[in-house]
Protein backbone atom coordinates (compact mmCIF):
# COMPACT_ATOMS: atom_id res chain seq x y z
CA UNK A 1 -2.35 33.44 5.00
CA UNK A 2 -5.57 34.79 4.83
CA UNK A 3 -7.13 37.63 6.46
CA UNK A 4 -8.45 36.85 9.50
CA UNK A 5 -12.11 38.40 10.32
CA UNK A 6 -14.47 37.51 13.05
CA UNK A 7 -16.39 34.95 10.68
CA UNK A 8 -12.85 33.04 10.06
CA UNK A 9 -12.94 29.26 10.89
CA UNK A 10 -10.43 28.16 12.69
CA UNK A 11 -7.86 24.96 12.90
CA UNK A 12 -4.50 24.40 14.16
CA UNK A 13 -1.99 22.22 15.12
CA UNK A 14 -0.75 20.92 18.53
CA UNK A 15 2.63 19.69 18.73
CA UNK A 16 6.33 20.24 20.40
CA UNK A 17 7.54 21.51 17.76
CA UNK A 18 6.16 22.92 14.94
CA UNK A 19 8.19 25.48 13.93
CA UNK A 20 9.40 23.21 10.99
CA UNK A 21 5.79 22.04 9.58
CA UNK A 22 5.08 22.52 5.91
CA UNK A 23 0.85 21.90 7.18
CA UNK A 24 0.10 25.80 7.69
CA UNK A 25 1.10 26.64 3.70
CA UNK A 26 -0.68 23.62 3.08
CA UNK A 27 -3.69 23.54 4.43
CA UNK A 28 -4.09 27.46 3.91
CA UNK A 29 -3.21 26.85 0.54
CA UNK A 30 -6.53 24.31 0.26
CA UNK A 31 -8.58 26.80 2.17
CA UNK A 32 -8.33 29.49 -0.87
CA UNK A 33 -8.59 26.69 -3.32
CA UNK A 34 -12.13 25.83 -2.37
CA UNK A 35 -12.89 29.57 -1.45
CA UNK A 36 -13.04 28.67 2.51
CA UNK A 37 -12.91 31.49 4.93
CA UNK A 38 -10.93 29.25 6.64
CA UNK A 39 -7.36 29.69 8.45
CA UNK A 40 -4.79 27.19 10.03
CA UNK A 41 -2.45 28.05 12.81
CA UNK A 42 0.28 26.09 14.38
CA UNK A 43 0.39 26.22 17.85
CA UNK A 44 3.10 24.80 20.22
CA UNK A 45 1.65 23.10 23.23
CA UNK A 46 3.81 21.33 25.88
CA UNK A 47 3.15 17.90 26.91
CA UNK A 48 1.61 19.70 30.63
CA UNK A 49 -0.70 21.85 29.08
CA UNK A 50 -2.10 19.64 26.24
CA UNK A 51 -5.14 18.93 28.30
CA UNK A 52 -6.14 22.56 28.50
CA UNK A 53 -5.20 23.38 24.94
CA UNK A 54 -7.59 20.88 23.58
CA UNK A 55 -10.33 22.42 26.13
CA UNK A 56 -9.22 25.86 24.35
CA UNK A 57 -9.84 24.69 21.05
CA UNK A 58 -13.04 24.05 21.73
CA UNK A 59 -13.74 26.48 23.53
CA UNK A 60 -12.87 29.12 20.67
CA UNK A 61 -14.97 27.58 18.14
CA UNK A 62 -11.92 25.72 16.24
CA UNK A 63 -13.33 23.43 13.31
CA UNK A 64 -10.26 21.31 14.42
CA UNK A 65 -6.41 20.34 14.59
CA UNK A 66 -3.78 18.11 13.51
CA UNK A 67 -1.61 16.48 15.94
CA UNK A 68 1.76 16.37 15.67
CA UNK A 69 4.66 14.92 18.17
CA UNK A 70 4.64 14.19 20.85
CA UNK A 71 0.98 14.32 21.56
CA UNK A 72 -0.36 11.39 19.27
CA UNK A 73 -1.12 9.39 22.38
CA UNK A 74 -1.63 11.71 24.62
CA UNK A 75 -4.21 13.27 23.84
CA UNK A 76 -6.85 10.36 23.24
CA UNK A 77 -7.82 10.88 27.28
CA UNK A 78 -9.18 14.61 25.90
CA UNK A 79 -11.16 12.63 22.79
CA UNK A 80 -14.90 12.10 23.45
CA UNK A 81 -14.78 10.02 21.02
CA UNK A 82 -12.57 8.05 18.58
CA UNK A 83 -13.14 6.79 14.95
CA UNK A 84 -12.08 3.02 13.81
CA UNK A 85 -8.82 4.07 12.68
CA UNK A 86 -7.54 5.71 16.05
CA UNK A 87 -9.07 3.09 18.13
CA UNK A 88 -7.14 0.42 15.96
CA UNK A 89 -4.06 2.80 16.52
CA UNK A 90 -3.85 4.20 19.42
CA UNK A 91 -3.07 6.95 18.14
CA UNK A 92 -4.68 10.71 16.85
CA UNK A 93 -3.84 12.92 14.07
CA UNK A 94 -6.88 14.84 13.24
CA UNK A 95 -9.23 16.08 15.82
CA UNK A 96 -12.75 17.32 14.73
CA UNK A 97 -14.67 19.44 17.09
CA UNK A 98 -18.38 19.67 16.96
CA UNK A 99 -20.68 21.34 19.29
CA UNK A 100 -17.88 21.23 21.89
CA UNK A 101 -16.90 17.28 21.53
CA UNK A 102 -13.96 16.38 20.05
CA UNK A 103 -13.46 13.31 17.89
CA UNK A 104 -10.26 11.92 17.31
CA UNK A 105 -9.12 10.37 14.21
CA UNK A 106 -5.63 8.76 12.29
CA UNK A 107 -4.80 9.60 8.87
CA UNK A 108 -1.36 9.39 9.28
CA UNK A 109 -1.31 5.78 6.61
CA UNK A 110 -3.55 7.31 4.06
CA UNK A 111 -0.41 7.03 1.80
CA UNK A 112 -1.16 3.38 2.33
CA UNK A 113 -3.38 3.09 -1.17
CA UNK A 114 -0.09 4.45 -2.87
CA UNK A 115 2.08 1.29 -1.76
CA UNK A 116 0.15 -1.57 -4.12
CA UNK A 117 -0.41 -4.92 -2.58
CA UNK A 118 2.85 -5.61 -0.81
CA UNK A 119 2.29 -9.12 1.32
CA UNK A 120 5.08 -8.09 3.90
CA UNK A 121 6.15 -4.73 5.61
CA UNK A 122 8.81 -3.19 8.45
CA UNK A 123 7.60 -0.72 10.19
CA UNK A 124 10.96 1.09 11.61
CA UNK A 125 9.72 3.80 14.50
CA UNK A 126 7.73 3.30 17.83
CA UNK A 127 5.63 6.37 17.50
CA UNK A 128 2.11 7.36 16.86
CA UNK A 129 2.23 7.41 12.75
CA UNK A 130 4.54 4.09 13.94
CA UNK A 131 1.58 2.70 15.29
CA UNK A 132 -0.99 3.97 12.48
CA UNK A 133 0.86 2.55 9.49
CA UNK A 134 1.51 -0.91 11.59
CA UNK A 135 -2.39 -0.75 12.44
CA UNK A 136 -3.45 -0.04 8.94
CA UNK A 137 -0.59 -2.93 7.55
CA UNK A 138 -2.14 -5.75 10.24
CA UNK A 139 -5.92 -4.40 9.16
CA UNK A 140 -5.11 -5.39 5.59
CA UNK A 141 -3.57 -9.08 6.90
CA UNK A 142 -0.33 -7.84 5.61
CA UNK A 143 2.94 -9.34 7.71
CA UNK A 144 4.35 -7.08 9.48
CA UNK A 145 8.10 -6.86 11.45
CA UNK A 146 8.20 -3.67 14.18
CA UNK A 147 11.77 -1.92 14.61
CA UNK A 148 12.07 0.59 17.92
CA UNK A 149 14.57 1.68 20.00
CA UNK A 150 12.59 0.28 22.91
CA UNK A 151 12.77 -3.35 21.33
CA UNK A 152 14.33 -4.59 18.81
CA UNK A 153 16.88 -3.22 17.19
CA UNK A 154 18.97 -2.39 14.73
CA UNK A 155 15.99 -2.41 11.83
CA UNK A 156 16.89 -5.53 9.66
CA UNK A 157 14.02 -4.97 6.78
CA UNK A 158 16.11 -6.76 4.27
CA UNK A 159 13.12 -9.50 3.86
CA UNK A 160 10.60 -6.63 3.63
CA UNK A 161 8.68 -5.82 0.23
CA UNK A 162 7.88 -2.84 2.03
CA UNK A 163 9.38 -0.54 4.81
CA UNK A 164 7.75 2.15 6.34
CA UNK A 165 10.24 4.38 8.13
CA UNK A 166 8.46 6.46 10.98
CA UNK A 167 10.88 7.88 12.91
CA UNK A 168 12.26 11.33 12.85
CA UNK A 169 15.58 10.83 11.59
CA UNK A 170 16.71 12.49 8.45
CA UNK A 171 20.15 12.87 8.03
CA UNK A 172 21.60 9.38 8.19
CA UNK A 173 20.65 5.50 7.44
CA UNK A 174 19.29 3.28 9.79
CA UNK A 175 18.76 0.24 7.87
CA UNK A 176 19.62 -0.83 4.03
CA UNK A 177 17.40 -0.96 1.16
CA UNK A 178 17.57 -3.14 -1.85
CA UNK A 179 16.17 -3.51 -5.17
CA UNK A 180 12.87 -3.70 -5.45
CA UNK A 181 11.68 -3.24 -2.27
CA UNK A 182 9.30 0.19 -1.65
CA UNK A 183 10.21 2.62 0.52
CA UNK A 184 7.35 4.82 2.42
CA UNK A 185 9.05 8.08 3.91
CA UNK A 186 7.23 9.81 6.89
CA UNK A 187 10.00 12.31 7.43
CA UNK A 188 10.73 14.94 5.46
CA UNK A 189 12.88 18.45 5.12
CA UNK A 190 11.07 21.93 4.70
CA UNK A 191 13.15 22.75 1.81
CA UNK A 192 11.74 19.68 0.03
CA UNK A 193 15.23 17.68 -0.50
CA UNK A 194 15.46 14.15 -0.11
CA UNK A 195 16.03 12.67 3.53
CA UNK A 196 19.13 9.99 3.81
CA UNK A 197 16.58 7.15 3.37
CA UNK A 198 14.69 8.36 -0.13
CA UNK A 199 18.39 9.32 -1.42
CA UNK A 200 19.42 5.81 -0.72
CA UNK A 201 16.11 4.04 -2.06
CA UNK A 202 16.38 6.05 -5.19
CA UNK A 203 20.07 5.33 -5.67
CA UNK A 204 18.85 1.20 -5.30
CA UNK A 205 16.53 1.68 -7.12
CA UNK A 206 13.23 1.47 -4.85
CA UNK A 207 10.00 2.38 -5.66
CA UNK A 208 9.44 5.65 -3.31
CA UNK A 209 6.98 7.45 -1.48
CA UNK A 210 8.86 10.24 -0.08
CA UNK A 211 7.05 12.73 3.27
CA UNK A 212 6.12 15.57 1.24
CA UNK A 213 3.43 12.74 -0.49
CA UNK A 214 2.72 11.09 3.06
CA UNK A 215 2.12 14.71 4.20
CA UNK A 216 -0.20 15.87 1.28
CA UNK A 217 -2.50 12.71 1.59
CA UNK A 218 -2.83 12.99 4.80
CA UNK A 219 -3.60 16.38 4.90
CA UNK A 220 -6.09 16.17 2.31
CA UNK A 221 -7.90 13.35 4.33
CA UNK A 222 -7.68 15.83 7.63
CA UNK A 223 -9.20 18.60 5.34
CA UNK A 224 -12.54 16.42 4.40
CA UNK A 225 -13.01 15.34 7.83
CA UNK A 226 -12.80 19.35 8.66
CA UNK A 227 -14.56 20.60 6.15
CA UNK A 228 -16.78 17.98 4.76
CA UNK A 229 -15.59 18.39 0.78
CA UNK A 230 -13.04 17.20 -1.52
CA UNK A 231 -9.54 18.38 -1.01
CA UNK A 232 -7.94 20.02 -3.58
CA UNK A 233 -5.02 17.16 -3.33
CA UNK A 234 -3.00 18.91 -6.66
CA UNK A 235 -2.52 21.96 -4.98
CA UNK A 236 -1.85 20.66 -1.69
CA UNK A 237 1.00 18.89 -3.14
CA UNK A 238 2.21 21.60 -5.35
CA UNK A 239 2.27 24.09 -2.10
CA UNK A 240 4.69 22.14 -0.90
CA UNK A 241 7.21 20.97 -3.71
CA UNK A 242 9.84 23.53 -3.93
């Protein structure tokens, strides 16, 4: 990380926990690429205190955060205002903070222009990058079939071109995966080895997008809202491939 001075910009992320994120290497990593005297912190906030903590942020003259679970819904109420792809989610990713408002936005699907032009998807997860990926599916007419534990399940995404799995499971399968089919991977492991699902679509054969590619794009799309200038998407990637 950088040295921090009294002209350092700041941006972190809010979540519960974040001990495990790969998006402080990252983003820090991007910061130096483009010569930024820019830093990014994580910072654990519990669900009772998220109110103040976005107040804080603002208040200290961060550039922004990322928002990580289980705040993706939450913290909307603390938004001034929302771009097209939260509202359409219900659900924030990326806040920007200017002159003391804070604008909420969703990159979570930016992998999205990876996937081709699938004409049906399963979505397997009920959480915020759940409800980004289905938004950005449906906004692009594309059939979609939602799997959560708080409807209906088990995931059957046999009849799926594409499945999106957005939950944080990463040690065992939850559905099956055939030939052909793609596979988009939100999850991923610090130490940059395949979850249960990629091992299994790359063993059938799937076309895969695995979370260390979900994580660079959307980091890279967080980083221009920040900073207003190209991300450096190369080294974002290669900062966090082992």
């Amino acid at each position: 990380m950088a040295e921090i001075e009294g002209t350092t910009t700041l941006v972190g992320l809010i979540g519960d926990p974040v001990s495990g994120s790969l998006s402080p290497r990252m983003q820090n990593s991007a910061f130096a690429a483009r010569g930024l005297d820019w830093v990014y912190v994580p910072l654990r906030v519990e669900h009772a205190g998220l109110g103040v903590a976005v107040d804080g942020l603002a208040a200290l003259g961060f550039a922004g955060a990322n928002v990580t679970i289980p705040h993706k819904a939450s913290v909307i109420p603390y938004c001034h205002e929302l771009d097209e792809s939260a509202e359409r989610a219900g659900s924030v990713n990326t806040l920007v903070i200017r002159n003391g408002r804070v604008f909420g936005s969703s990159t979570d699907a930016e992998a999205l222009d990876e996937v081709g032009d699938p004409q049906s998807a399963a979505v397997v997860g009920g959480g915020g990058a759940a409800a980004a990926w289905i938004a950005a599916l449906e906004a692009r007419r594309i059939a979609v079939d939602v799997f959560a534990r708080r409807g209906t399940w088990p995931p059957d995404t046999a009849g799926a071109e594409l499945v999106v799995h957005a939950t944080p499971v990463k040690d065992e399968l939850l559905f099956e995966l055939r030939p052909g089919q793609t596979l988009v991977e939100l999850a991923y492991l610090p130490d940059g080895a395949d979850t249960a699902h990629v091992a299994a679509a790359r063993a059938a054969g799937c076309r895969v997008i695995d979370g260390l590619e979900v994580l660079a794009r959307q980091g890279a799309a967080s980083f221009e809202r920040w900073t207003g200038i190209p991300a450096p998407l190369e080294i974002m990637r290669a900062a966090i491939r082992p």
